[in-house]
N, C-alpha and C. Protein backbone atom coordinates (compact mmCIF):
# COMPACT_ATOMS: atom_id res chain seq x y z
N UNK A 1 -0.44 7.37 17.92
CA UNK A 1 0.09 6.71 16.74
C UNK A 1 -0.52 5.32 16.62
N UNK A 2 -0.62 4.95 15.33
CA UNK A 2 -1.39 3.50 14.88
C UNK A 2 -0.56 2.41 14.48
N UNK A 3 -0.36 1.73 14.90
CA UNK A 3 0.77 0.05 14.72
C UNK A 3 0.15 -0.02 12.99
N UNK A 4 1.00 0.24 12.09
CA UNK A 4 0.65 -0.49 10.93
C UNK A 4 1.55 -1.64 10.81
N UNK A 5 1.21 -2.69 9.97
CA UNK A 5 2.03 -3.62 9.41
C UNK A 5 1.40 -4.12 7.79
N UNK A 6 2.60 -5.01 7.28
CA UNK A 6 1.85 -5.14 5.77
C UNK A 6 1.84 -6.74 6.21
N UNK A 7 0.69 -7.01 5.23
CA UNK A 7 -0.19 -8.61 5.64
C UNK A 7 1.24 -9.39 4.56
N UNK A 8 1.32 -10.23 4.41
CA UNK A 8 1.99 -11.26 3.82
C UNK A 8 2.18 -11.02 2.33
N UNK A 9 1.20 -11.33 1.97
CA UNK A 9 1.19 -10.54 0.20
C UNK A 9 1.21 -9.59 -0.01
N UNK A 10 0.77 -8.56 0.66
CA UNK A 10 1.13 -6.82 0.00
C UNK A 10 2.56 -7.04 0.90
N UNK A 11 3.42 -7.69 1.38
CA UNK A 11 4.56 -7.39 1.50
C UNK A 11 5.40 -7.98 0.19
N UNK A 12 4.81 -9.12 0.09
CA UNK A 12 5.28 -9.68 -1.55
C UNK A 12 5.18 -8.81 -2.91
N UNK A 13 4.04 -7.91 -2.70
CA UNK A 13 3.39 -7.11 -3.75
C UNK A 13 4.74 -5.70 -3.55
N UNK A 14 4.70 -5.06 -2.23
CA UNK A 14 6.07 -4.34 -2.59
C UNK A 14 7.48 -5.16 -2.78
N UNK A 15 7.48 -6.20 -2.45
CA UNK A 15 8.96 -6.47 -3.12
C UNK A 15 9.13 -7.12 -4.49
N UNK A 16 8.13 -7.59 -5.19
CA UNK A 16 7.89 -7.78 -6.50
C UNK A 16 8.29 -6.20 -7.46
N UNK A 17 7.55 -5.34 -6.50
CA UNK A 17 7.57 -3.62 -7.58
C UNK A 17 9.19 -3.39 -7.27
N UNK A 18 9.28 -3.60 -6.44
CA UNK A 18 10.93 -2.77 -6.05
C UNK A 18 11.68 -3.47 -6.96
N UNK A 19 11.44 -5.02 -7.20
CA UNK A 19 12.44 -5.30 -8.04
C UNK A 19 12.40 -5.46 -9.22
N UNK A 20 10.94 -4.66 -9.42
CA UNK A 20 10.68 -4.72 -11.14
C UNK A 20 11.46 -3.03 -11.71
N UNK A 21 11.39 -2.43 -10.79
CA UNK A 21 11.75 -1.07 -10.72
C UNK A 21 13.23 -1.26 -10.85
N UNK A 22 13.93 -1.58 -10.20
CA UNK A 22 15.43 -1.86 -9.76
C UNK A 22 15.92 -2.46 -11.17
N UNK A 23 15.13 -3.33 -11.88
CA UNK A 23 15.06 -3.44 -13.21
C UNK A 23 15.39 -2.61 -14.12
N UNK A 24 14.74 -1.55 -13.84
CA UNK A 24 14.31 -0.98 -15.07
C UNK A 24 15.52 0.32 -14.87
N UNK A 25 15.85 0.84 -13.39
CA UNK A 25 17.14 1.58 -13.08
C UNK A 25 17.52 1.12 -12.01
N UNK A 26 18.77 1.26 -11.31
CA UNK A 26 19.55 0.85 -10.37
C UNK A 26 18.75 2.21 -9.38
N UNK A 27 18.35 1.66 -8.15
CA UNK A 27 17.65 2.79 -7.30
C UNK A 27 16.76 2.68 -7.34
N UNK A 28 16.02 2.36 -8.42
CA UNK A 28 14.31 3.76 -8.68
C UNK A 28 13.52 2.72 -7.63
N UNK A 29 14.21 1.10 -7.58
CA UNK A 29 13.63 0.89 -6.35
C UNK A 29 13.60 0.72 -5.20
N UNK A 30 14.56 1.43 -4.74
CA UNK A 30 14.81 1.63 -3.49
C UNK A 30 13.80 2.97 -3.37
N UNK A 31 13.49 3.89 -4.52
CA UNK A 31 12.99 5.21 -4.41
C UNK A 31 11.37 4.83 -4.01
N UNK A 32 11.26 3.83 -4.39
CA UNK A 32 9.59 3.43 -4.45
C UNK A 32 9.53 2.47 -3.20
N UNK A 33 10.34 1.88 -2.74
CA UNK A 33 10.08 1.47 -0.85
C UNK A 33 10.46 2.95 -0.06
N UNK A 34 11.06 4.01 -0.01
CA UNK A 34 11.10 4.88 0.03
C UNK A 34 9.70 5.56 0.22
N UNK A 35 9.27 5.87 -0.78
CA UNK A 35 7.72 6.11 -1.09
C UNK A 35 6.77 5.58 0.06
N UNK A 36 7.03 4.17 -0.23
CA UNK A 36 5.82 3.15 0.79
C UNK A 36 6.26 3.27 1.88
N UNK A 37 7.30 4.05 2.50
CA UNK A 37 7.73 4.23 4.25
C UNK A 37 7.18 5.74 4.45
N UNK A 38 6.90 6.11 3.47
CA UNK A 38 6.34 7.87 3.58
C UNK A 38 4.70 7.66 3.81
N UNK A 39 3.97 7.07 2.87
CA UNK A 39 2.74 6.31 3.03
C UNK A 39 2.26 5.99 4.12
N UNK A 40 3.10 4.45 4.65
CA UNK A 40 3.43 4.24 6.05
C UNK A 40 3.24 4.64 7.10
N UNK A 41 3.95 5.83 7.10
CA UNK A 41 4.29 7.20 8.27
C UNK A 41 2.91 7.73 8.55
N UNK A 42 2.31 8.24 7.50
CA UNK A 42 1.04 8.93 7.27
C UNK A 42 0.33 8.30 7.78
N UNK A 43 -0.24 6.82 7.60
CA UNK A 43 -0.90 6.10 8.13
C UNK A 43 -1.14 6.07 9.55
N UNK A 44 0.02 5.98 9.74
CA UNK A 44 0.70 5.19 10.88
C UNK A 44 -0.03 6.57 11.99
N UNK A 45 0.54 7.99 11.54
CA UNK A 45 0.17 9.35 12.30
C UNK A 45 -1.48 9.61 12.17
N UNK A 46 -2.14 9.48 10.85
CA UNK A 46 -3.53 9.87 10.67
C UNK A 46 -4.15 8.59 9.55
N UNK A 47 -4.47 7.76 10.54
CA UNK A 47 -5.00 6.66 10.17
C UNK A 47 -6.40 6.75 9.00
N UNK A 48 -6.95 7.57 9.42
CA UNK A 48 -8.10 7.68 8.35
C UNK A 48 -7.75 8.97 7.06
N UNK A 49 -6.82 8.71 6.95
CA UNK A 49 -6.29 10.07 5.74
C UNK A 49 -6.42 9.25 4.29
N UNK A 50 -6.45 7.93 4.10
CA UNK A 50 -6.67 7.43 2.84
C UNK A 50 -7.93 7.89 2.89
N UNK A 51 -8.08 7.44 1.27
CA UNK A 51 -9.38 7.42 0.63
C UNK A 51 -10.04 6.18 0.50
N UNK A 52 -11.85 6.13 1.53
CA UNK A 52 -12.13 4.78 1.02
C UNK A 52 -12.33 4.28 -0.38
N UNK A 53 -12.72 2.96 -0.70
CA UNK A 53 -12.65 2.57 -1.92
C UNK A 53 -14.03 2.93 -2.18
N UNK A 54 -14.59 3.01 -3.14
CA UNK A 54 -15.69 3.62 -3.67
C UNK A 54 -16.69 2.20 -3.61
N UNK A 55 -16.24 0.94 -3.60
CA UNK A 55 -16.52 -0.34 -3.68
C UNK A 55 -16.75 -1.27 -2.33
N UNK A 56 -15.37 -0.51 -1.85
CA UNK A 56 -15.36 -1.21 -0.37
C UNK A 56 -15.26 -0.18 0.86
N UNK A 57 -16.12 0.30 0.95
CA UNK A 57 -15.93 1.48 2.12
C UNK A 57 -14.87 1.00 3.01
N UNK A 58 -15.22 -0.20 3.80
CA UNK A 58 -14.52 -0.55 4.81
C UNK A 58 -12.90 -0.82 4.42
N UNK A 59 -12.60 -0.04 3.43
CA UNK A 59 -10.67 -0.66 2.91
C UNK A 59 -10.82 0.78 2.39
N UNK A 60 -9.31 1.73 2.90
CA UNK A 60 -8.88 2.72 2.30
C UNK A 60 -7.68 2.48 1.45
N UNK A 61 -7.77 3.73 0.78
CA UNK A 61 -6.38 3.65 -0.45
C UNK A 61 -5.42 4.92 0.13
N UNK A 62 -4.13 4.50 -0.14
CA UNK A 62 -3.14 5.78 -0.14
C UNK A 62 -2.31 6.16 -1.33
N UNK A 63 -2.25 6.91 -1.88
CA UNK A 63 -1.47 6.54 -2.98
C UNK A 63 -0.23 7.40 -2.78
N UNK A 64 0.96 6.28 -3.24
CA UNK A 64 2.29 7.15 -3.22
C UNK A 64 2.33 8.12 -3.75
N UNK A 65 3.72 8.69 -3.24
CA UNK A 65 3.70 9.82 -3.82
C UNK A 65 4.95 9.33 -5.27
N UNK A 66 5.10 9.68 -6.36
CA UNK A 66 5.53 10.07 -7.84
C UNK A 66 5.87 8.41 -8.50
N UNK A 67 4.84 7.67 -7.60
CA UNK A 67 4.33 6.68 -8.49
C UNK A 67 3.52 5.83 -8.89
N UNK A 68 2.94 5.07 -9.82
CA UNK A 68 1.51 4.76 -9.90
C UNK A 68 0.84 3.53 -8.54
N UNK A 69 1.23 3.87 -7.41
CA UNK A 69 0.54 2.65 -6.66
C UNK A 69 -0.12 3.27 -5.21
N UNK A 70 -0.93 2.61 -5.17
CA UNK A 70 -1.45 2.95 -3.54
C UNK A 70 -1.33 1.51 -2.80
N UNK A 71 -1.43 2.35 -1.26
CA UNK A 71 -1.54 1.29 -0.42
C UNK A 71 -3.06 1.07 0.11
N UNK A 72 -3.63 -0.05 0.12
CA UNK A 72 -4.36 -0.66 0.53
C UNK A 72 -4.60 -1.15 1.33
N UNK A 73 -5.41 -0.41 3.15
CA UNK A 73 -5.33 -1.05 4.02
C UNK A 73 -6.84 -0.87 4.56
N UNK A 74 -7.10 -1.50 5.80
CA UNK A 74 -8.07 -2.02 6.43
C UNK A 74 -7.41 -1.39 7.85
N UNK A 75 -8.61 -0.27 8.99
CA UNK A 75 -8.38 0.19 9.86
C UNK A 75 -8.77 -0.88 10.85
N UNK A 76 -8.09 -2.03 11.75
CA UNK A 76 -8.62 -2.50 12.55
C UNK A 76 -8.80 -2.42 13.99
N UNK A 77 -8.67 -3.08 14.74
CA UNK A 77 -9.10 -2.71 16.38
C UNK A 77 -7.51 -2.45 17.02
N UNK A 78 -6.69 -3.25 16.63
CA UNK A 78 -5.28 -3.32 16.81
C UNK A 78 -4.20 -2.51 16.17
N UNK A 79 -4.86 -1.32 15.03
CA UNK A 79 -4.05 -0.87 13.93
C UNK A 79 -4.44 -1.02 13.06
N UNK A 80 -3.70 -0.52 11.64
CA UNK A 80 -3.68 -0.59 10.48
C UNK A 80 -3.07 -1.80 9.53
N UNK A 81 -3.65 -2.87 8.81
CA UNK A 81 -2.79 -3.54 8.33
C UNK A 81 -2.63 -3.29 6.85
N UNK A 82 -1.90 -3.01 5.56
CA UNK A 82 -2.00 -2.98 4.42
C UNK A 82 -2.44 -4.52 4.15
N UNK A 83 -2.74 -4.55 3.18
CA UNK A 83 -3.59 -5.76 2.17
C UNK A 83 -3.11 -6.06 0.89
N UNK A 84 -2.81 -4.67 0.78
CA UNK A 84 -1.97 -4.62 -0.94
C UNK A 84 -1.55 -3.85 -1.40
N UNK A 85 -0.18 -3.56 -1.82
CA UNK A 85 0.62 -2.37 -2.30
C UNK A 85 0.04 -2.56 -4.03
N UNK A 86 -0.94 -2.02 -4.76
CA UNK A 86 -1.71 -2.34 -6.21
C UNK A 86 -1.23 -0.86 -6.90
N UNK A 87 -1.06 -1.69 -7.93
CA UNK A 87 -0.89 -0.48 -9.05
C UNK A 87 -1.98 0.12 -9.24
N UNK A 88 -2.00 1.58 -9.92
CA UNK A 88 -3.29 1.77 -10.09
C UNK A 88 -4.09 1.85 -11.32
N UNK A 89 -3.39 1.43 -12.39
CA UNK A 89 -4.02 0.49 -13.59
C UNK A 89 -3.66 -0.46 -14.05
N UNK A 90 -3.38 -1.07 -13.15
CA UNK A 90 -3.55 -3.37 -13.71
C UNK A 90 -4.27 -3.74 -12.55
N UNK A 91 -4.94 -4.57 -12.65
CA UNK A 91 -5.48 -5.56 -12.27
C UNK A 91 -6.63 -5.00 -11.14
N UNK A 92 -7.70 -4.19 -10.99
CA UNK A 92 -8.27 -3.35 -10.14
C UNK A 92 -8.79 -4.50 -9.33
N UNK A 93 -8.98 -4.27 -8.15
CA UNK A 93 -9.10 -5.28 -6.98
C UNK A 93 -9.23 -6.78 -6.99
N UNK A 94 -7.45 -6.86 -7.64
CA UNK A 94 -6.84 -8.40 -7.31
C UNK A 94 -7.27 -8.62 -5.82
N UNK A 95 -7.32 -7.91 -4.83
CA UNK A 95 -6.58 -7.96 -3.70
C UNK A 95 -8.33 -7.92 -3.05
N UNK A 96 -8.98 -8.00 -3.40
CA UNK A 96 -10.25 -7.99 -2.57
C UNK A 96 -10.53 -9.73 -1.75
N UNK A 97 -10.27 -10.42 -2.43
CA UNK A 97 -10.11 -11.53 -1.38
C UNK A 97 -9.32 -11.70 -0.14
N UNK A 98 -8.82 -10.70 0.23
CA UNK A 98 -7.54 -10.60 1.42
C UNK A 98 -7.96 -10.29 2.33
N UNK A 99 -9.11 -9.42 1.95
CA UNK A 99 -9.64 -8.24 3.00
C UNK A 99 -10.51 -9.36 4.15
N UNK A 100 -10.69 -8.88 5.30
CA UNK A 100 -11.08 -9.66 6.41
C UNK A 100 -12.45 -9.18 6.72
C-alpha cells in the first residue's frame, strides 16, 4: 500500500467543492468527499491506475466517480501526494505550478 496525502491546496480545492455542493443540496457534499475517499483508496492500493496527463506525464489524473472532478497527483519516493482536486472543465491546469 502507498501513503497518499493531499498537499495544502488540493485540500482547500476539496473543501471549497464540498461546500459549493452542500450549497446547492444538503449532502451532495458529503457525497463528493465520499467520492475523493474512494479515489483515495484506489490510489492508495494501485498507485499507477490514474491516467497520466497528456501534458505532464510525470502527474496522473483520477477521476471521481458521478462527478465532474479528478484527482491530481504526483507518484513520489515516499507515496502519493494529490496536488489538486480540479474540475474537469474550468480552469485546465490551474494547478500546474504546484507540481514539484
Amino acid at each position: 500500500m502507498t501513503a497518499v496525502h493531499f498537499s495544502g491546496p488540493a485540500a482547500q480545492d476539496l473543501s471549497e467543492a464540498v461546500r459549493w455542493y452542500d450549497q446547492q443540496r444538503a449532502g451532495l457534499g458529503g457525497e463528493l468527499f465520499d467520492a475523493a475517499q474512494v479515489a483515495v483508496e484506489r490510489i492508495r492500493e494501485h498507485p499507477e491506475s490514474g491516467a497520466p496527463r497528456p501534458t505532464r506525464p510525470e502527474v496522473r489524473q483520477l477521476r471521481l466517480q458521478k462527478f465532474p472532478y479528478n484527482l491530481v497527483y504526483q507518484i513520489q519516493s515516499d507515496g502519493a501526494v494529490i496536488i489538486a482536486v480540479a474540475h474537469t472543465s474550468r480552469r485546465p491546469d490551474y494547478w500546474s505550478h504546484r507540481v514539484s
